[in-house]
PDB file of N, CA and C in Angstrom:
ATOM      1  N   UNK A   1     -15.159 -27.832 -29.832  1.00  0.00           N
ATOM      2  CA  UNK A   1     -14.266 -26.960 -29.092  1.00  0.00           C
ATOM      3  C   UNK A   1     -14.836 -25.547 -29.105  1.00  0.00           C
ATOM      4  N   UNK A   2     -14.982 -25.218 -28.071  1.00  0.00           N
ATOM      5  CA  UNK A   2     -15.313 -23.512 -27.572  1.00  0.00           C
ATOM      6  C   UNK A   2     -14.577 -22.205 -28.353  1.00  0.00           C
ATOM      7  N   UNK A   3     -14.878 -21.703 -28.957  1.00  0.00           N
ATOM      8  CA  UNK A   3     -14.010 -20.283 -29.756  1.00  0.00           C
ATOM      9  C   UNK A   3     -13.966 -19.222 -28.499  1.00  0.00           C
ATOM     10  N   UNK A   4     -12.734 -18.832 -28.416  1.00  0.00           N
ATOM     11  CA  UNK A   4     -12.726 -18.065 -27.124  1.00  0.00           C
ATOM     12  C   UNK A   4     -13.166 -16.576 -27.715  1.00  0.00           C
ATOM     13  N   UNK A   5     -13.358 -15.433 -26.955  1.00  0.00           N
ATOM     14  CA  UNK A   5     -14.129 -14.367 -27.203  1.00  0.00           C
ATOM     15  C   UNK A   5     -12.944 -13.682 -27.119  1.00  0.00           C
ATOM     16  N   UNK A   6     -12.160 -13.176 -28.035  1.00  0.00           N
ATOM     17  CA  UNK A   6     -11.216 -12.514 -27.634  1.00  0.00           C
ATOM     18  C   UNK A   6     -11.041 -10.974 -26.982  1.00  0.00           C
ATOM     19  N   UNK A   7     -12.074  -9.980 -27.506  1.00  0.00           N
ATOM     20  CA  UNK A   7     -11.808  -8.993 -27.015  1.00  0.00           C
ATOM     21  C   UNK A   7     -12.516  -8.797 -25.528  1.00  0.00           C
ATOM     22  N   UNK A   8     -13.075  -9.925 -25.264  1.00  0.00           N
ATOM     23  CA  UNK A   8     -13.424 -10.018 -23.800  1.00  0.00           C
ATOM     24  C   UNK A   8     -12.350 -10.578 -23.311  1.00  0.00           C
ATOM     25  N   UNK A   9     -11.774 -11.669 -23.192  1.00  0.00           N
ATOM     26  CA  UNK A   9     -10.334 -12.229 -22.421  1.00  0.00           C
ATOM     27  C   UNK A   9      -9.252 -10.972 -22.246  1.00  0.00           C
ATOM     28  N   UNK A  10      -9.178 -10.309 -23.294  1.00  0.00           N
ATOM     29  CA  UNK A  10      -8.420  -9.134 -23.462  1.00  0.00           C
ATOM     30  C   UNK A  10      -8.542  -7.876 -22.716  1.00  0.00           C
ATOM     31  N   UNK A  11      -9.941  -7.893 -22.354  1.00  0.00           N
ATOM     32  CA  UNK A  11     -10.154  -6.739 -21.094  1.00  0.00           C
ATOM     33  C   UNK A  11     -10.134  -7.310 -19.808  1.00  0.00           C
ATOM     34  N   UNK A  12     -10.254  -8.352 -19.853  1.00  0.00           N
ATOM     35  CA  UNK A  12     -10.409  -9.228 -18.425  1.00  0.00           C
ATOM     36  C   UNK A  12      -8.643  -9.062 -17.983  1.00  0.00           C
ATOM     37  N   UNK A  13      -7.902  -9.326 -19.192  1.00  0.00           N
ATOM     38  CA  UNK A  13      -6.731  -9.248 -18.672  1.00  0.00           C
ATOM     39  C   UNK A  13      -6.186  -7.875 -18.278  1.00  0.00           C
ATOM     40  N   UNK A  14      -6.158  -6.873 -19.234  1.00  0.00           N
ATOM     41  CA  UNK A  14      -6.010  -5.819 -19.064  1.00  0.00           C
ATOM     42  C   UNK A  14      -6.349  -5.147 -17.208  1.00  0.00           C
ATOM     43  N   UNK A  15      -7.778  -5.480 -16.963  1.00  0.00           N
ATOM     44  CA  UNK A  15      -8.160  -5.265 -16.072  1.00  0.00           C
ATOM     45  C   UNK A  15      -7.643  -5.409 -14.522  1.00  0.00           C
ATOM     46  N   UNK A  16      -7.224  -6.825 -14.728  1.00  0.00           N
ATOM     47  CA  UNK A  16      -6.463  -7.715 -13.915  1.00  0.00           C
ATOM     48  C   UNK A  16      -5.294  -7.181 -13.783  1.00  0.00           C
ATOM     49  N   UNK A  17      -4.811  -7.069 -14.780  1.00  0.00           N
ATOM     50  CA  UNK A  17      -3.040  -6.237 -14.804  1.00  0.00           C
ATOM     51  C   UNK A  17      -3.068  -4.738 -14.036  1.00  0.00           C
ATOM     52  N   UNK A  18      -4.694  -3.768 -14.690  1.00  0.00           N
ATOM     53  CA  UNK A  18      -4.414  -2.677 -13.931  1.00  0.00           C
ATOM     54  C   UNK A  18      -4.815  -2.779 -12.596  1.00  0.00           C
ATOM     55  N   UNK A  19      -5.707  -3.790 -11.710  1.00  0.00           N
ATOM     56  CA  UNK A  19      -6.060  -3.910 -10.463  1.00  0.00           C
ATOM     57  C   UNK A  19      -4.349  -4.618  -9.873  1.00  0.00           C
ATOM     58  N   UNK A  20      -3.470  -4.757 -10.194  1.00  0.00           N
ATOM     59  CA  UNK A  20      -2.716  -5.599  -9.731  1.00  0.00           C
ATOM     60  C   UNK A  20      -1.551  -4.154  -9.624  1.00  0.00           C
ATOM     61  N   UNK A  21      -1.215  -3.788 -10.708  1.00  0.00           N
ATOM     62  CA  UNK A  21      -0.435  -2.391 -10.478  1.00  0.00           C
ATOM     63  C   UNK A  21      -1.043  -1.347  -9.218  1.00  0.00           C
ATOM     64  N   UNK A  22      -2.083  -1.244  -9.586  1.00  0.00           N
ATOM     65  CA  UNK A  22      -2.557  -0.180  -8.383  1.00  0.00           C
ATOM     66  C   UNK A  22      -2.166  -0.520  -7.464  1.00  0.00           C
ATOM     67  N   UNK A  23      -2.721  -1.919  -6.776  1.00  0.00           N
ATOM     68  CA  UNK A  23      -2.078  -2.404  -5.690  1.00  0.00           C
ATOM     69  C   UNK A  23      -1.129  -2.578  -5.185  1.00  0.00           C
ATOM     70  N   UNK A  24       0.038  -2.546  -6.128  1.00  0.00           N
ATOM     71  CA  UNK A  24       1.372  -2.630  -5.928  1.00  0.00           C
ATOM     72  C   UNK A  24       1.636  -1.117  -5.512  1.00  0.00           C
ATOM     73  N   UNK A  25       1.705  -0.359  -6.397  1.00  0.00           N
ATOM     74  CA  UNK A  25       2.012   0.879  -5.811  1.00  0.00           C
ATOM     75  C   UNK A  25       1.723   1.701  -4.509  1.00  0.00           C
ATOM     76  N   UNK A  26      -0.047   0.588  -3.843  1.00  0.00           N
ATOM     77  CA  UNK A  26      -0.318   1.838  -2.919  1.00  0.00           C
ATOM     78  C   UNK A  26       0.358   0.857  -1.490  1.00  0.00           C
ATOM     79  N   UNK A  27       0.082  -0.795  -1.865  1.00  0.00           N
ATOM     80  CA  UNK A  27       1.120  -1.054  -0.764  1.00  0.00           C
ATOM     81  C   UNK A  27       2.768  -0.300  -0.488  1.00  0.00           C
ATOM     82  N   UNK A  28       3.530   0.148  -1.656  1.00  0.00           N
ATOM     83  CA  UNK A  28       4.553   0.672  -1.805  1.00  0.00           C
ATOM     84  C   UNK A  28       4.082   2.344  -1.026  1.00  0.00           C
ATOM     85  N   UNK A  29       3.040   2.518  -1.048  1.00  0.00           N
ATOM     86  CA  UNK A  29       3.204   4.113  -0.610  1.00  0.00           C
ATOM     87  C   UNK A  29       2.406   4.015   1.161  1.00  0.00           C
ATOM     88  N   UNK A  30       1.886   2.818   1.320  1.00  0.00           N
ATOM     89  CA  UNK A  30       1.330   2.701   2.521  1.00  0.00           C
ATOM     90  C   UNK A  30       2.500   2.299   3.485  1.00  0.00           C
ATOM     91  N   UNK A  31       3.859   1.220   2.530  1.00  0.00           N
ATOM     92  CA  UNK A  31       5.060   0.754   3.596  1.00  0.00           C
ATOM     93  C   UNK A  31       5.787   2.087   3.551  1.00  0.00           C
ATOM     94  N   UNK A  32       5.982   3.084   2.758  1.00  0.00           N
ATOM     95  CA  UNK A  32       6.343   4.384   2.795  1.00  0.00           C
ATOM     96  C   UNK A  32       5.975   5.390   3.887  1.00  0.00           C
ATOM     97  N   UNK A  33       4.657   5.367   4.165  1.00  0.00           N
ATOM     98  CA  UNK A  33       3.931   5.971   4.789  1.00  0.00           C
ATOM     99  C   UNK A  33       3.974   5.562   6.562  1.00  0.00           C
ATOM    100  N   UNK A  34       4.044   3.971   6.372  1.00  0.00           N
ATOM    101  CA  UNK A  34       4.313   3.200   7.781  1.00  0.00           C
ATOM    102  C   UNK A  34       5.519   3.625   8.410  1.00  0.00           C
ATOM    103  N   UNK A  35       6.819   3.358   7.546  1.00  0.00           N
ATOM    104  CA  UNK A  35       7.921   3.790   7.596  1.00  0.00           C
ATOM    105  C   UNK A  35       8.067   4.862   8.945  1.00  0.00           C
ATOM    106  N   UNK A  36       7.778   6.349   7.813  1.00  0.00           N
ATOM    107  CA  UNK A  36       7.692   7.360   8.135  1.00  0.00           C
ATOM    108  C   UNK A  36       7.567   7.282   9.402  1.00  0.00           C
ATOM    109  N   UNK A  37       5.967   7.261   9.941  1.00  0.00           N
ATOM    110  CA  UNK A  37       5.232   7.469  11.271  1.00  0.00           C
ATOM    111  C   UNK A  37       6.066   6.407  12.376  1.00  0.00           C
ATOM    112  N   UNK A  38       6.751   5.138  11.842  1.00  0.00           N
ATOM    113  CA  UNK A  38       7.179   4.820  12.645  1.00  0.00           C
ATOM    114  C   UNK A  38       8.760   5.274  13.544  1.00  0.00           C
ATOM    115  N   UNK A  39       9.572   5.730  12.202  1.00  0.00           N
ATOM    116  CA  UNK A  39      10.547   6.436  12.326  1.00  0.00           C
ATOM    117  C   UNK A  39      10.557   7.792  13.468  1.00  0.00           C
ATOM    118  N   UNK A  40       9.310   8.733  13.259  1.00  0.00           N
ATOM    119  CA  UNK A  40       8.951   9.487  13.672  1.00  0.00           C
ATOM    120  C   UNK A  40       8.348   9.038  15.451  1.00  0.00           C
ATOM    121  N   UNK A  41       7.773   8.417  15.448  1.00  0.00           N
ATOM    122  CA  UNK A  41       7.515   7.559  16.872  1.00  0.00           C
ATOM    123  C   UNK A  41       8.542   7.277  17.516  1.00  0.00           C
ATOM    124  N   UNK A  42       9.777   6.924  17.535  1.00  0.00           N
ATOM    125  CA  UNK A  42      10.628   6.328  18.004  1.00  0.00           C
ATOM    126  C   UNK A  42      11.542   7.732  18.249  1.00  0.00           C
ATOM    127  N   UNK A  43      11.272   8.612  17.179  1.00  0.00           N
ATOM    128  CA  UNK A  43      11.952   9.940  17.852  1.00  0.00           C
ATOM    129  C   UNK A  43      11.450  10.588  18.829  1.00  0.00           C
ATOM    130  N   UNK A  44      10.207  10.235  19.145  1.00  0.00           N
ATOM    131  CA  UNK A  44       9.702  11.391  20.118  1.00  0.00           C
ATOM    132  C   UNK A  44      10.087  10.846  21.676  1.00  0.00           C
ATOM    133  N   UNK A  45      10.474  12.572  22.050  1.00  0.00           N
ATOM    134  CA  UNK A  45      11.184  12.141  23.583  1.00  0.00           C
ATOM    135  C   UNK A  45       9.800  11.546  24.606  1.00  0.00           C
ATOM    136  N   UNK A  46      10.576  11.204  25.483  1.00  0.00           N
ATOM    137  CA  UNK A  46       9.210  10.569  26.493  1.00  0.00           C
ATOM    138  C   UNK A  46       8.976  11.885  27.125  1.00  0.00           C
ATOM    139  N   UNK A  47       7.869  12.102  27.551  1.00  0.00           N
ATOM    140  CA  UNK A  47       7.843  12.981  28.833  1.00  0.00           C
ATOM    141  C   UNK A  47       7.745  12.488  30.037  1.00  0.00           C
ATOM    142  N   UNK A  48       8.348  13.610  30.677  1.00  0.00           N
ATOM    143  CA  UNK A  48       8.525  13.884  32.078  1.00  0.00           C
ATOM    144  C   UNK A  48       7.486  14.299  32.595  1.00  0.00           C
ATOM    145  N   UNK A  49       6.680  13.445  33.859  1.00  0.00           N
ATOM    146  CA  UNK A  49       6.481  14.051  34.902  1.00  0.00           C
ATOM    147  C   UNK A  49       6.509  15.275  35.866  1.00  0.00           C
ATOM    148  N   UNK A  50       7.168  16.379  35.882  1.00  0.00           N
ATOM    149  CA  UNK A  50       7.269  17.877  36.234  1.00  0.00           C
ATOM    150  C   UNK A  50       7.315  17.688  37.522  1.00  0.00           C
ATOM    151  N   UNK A  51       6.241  17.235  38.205  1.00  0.00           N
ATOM    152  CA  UNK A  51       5.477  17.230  39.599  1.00  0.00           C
ATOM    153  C   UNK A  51       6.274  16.154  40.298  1.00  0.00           C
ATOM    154  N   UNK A  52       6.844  15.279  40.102  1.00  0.00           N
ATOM    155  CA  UNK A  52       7.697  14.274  40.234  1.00  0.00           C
ATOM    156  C   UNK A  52       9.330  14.520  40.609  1.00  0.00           C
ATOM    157  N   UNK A  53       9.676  14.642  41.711  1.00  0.00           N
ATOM    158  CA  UNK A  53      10.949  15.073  41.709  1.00  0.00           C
ATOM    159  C   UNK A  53      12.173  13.675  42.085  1.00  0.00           C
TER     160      UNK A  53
END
């Protein structure tokens, strides 16, 4: 039977955990961010034509 390496499994995990947080947060600040611009899109008036009566 194989002896596992522990303080290597232990950064592997670590690692994993902090690549997984990051990601969470920046999807959270990118649907934040989507949000926004879309909110903002939907406010803007259309324009008018001028020349167009």
């Amino acid at each position: 039977m194989k002896e596992i390496n522990y303080p290597i499994a232990v950064l592997v995990l670590v690692a994993v955990a902090g690549l997984i947080i990051f990601l969470i947060r920046r999807n959270r600040k990118d649907k934040k961010k989507f949000e926004k611009e879309t909110i903002q899109s939907e406010l803007k008036p259309d324009k008018h034509d001028t020349n167009r009566v």
